[in-house]
Protein backbone atom coordinates (compact mmCIF):
# COMPACT_ATOMS: atom_id res chain seq x y z
CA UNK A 1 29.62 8.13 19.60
CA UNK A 2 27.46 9.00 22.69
CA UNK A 3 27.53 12.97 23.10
CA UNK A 4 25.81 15.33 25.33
CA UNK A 5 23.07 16.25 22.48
CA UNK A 6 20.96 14.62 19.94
CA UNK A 7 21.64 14.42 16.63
CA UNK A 8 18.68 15.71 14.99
CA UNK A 9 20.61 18.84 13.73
CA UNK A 10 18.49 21.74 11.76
CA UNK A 11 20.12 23.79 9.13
CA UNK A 12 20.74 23.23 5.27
CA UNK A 13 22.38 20.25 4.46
CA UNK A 14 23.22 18.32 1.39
CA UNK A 15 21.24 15.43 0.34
CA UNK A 16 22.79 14.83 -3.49
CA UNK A 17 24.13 16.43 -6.86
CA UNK A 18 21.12 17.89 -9.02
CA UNK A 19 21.31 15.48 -11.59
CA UNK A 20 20.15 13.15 -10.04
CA UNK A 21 16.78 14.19 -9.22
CA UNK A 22 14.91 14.45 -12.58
CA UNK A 23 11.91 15.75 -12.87
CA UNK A 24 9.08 12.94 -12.94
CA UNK A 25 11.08 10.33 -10.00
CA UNK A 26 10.87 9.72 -6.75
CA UNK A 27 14.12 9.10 -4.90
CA UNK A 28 13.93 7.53 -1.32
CA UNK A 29 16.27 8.95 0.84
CA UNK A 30 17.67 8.10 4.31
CA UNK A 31 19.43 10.73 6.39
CA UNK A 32 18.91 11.94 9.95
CA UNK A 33 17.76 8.25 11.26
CA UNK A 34 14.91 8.93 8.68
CA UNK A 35 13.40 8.08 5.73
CA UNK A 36 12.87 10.50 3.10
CA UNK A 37 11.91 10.95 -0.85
CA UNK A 38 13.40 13.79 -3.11
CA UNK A 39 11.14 14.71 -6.00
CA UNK A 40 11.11 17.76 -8.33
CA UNK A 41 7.50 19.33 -9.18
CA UNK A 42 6.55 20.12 -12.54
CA UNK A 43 8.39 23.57 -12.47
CA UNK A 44 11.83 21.78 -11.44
CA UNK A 45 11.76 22.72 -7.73
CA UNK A 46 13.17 20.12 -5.43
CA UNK A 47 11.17 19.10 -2.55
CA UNK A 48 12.38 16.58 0.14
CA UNK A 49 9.07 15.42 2.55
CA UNK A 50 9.06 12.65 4.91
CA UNK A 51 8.95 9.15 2.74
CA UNK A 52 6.02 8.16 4.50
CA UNK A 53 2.11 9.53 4.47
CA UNK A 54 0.28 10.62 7.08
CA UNK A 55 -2.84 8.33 6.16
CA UNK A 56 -1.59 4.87 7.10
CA UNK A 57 2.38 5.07 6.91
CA UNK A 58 2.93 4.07 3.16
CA UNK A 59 6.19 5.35 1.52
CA UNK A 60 5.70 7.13 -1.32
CA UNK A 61 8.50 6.07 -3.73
CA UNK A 62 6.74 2.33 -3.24
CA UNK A 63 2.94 3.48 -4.07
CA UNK A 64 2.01 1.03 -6.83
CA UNK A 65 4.80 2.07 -9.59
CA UNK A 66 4.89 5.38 -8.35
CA UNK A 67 5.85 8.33 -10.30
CA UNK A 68 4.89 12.50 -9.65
CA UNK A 69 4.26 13.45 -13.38
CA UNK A 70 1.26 14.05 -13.56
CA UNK A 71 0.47 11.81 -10.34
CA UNK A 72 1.53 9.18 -7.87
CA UNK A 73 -0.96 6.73 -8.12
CA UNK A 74 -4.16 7.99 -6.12
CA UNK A 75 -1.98 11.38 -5.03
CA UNK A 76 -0.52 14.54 -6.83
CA UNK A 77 1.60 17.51 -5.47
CA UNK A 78 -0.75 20.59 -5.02
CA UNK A 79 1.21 23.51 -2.57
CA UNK A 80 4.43 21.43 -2.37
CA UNK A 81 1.74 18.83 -0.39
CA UNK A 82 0.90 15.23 -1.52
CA UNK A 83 -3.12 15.12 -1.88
CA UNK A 84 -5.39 12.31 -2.42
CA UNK A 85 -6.95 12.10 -5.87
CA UNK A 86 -10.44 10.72 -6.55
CA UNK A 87 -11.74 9.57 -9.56
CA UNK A 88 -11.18 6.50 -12.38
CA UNK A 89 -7.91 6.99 -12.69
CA UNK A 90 -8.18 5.39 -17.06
CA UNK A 91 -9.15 8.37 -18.99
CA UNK A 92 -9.79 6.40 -22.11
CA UNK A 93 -12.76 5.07 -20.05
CA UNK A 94 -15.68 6.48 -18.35
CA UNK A 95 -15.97 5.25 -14.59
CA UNK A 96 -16.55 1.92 -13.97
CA UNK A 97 -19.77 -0.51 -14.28
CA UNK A 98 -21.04 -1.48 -10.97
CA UNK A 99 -20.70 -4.87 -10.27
CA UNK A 100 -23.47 -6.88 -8.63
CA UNK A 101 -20.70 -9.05 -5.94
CA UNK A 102 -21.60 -9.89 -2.13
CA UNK A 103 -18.59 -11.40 -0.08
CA UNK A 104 -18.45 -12.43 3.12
CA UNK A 105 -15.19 -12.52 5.28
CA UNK A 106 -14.11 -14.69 7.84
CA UNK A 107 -11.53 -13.94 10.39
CA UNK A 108 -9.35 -15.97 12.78
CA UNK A 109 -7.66 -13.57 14.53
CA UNK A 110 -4.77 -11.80 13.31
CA UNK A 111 -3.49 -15.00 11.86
CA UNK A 112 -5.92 -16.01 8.88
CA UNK A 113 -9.27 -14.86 6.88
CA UNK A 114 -11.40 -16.26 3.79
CA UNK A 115 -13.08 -14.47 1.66
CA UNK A 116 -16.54 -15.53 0.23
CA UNK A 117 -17.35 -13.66 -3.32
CA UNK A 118 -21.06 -14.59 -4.78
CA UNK A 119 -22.54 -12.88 -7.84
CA UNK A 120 -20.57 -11.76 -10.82
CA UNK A 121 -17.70 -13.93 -9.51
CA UNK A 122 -17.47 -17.07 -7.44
CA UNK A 123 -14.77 -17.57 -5.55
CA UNK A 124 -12.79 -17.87 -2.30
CA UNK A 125 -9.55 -16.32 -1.02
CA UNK A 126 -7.57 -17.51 1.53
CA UNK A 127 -5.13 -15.43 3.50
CA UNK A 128 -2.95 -16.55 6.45
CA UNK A 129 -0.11 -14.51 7.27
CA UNK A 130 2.38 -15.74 10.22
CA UNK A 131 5.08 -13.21 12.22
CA UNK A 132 8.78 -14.51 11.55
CA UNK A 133 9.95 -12.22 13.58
CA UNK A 134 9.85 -8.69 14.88
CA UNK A 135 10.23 -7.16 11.52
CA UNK A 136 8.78 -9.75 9.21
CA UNK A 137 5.74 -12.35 8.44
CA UNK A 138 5.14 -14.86 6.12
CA UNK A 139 2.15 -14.30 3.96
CA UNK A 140 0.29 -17.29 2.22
CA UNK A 141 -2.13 -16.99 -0.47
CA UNK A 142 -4.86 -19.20 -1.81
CA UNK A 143 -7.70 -18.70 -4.59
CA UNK A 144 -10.37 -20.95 -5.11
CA UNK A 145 -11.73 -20.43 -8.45
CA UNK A 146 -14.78 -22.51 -9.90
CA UNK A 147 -14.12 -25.01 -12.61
CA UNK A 148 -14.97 -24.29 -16.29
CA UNK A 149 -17.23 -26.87 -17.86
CA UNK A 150 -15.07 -28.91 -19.01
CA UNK A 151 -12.03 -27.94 -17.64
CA UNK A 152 -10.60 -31.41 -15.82
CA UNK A 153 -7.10 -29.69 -14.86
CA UNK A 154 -5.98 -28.91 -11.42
CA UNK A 155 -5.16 -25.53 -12.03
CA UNK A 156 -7.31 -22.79 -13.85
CA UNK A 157 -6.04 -22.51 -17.65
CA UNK A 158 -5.44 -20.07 -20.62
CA UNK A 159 -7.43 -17.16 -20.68
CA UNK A 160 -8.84 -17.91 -16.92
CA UNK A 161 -5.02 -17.91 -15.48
CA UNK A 162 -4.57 -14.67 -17.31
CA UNK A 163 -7.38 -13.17 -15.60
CA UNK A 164 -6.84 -14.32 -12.09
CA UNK A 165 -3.08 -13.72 -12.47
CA UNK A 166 -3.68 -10.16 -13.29
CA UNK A 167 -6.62 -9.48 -11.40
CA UNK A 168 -5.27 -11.18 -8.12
CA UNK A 169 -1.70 -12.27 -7.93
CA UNK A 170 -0.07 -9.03 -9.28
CA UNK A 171 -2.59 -6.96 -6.97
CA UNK A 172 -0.92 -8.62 -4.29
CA UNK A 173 3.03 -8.78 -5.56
CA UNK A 174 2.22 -4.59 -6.04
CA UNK A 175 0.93 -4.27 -2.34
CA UNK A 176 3.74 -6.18 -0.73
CA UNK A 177 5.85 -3.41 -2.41
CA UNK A 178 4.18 -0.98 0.04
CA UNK A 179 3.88 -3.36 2.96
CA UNK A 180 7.31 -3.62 2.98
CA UNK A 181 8.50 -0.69 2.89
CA UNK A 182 5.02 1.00 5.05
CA UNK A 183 5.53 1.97 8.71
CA UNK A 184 2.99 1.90 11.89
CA UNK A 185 1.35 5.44 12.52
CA UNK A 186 0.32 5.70 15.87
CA UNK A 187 -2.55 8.27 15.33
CA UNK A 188 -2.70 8.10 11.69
CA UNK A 189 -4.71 11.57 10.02
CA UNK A 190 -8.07 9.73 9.00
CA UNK A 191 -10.86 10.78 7.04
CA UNK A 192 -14.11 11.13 9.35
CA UNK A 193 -14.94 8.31 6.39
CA UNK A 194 -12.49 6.26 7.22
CA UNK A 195 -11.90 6.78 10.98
CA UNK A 196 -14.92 4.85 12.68
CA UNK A 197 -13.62 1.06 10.60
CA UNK A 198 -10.12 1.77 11.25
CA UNK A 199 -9.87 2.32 14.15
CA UNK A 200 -12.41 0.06 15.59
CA UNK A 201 -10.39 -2.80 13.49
CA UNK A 202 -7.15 -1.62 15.57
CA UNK A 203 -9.09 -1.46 19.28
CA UNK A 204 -10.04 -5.22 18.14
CA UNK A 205 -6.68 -6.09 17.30
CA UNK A 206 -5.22 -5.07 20.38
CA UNK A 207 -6.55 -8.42 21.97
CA UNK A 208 -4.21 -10.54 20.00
CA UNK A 209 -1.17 -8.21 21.24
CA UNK A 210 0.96 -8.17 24.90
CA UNK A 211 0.35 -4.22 25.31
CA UNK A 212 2.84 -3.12 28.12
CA UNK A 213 0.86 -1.85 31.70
C-alpha cells in the first residue's frame, strides 16, 4: 500500500500476551520493518530494545546460548541497558593460565586466511569463505593438527577429536549462530581499545569492494 507517510508510527502498541515472556528468555521480535528482542529483568519488567548491539551488530537472542538471568554471555542488563561484562566468566575457577602460543596469520584478501599456532599447540587453520550471493557465503573450514606418535590414521582420534571438536568446531557452529543472524553497523560505538584495529581492518577491506562514486 503506498501512502502519503511512512510507516514508522510512535505510540504504544502490542507486541504479545504476558505469558509469554518469562523471566530469564530472550524473545526476538520483528515489528515495524525491525528486529527486536523482548526480555523481562530480574524484577519482571518487560523491556523491548533493538535486537541488535551497538558494538558490531550482533543480535542478542543469538549471543552464544544466550540467556538474561544472571547474564547474556559477556553482557548483563544494568539501567534497562545491555553492558559488557569482563572477567572469567567459570566461577568454579580462578582466571585462566597464560598460555605461551605465537600464531601468525595469512590473508588473501577477503576470500581466505591460515592461521599458524607455535608453542603450546601446533597447528594450522584454514579459512576460506566465498559470497553466494547478496545475503549469503559459503564458509570452509580446515584444521591441521600434528600426528600423535603413533597415530597412523587420517583423521585425529579419541581423546584428540574430543578436544579439537570442542575446542574448534563447536566454537565455530556457536559463531555462525551470530553471523547469521548479525547485521553491518555503519559507525559501530567502539572502544578507543578496539577502534584503531577495526577500523583500519574495514578501510583495508574496502579495496576488495565496488564502493559507489
Amino acid at each position: 500500500m503506498k501512502v502519503s507517510f511512512t510507516w514508522k508510527v510512535t505510540g504504544w502498541f502490542m507486541v504479545g500476551w504476558s505469558p509469554e515472556f518469562p523471566t530469564g528468555e530472550v524473545r526476538p521480535l520483528h515489528y515495524f520493518g525491525e528486529d527486536l528482542v523482548a526480555y523481562r529483568d530480574e524484577s519482571g519488567e518487560l523491556h523491548v530494545p533493538e535486537a541488535h548491539c551497538k558494538h558490531l551488530g550482533a543480535h542478542f537472542e543469538y549471543v552464544h546460548h544466550a540467556t538474561v538471568t544472571p547474564r547474556v554471555l559477556d553482557w548483563k542488563i544494568v539501567d534497562h541497558e545491555w553492558q559488557f561484562v569482563a572477567g572469567w566468566p567459570d566461577a568454579r575457577s580462578d582466571d585462566p593460565e597464560d598460555l605461551a602460543l605465537r600464531f601468525h596469520s595469512h590473508l588473501f584478501g577477503l576470500g581466505g586466511a591460515i592461521s599458524v599456532f607455535e608453542g603450546a599447540q601446533n597447528h594450522r587453520l584454514i579459512f576460506t569463505c566465498t559470497p553466494v550471493d547478496d545475503e549469503c557465503s559459503d564458509l570452509f573450514y580446515s584444521i591441521r593438527w600434528p600426528r600423535v606418535p603413533g597415530d597412523t590414521a587420517d583423521v585425529p582420534q579419541g581423546t584428540l577429536l574430543d578436544v579439537i571438536e570442542k575446542q574448534f568446531l563447536s566454537t565455530v557452529f556457536d559463531d555462525l549462530q551470530i553471523w547469521r543472524y548479525q547485521k553491518y553497523v555503519d559507525r559501530p560505538a567502539l572502544s578507543r581499545a578496539d577502534a584503531k584495529g577495526y577500523m583500519a581492518l574495514r578501510k583495508w577491506a574496502t579495496q576488495f569492494y565496488e564502493v559507489p562514486a
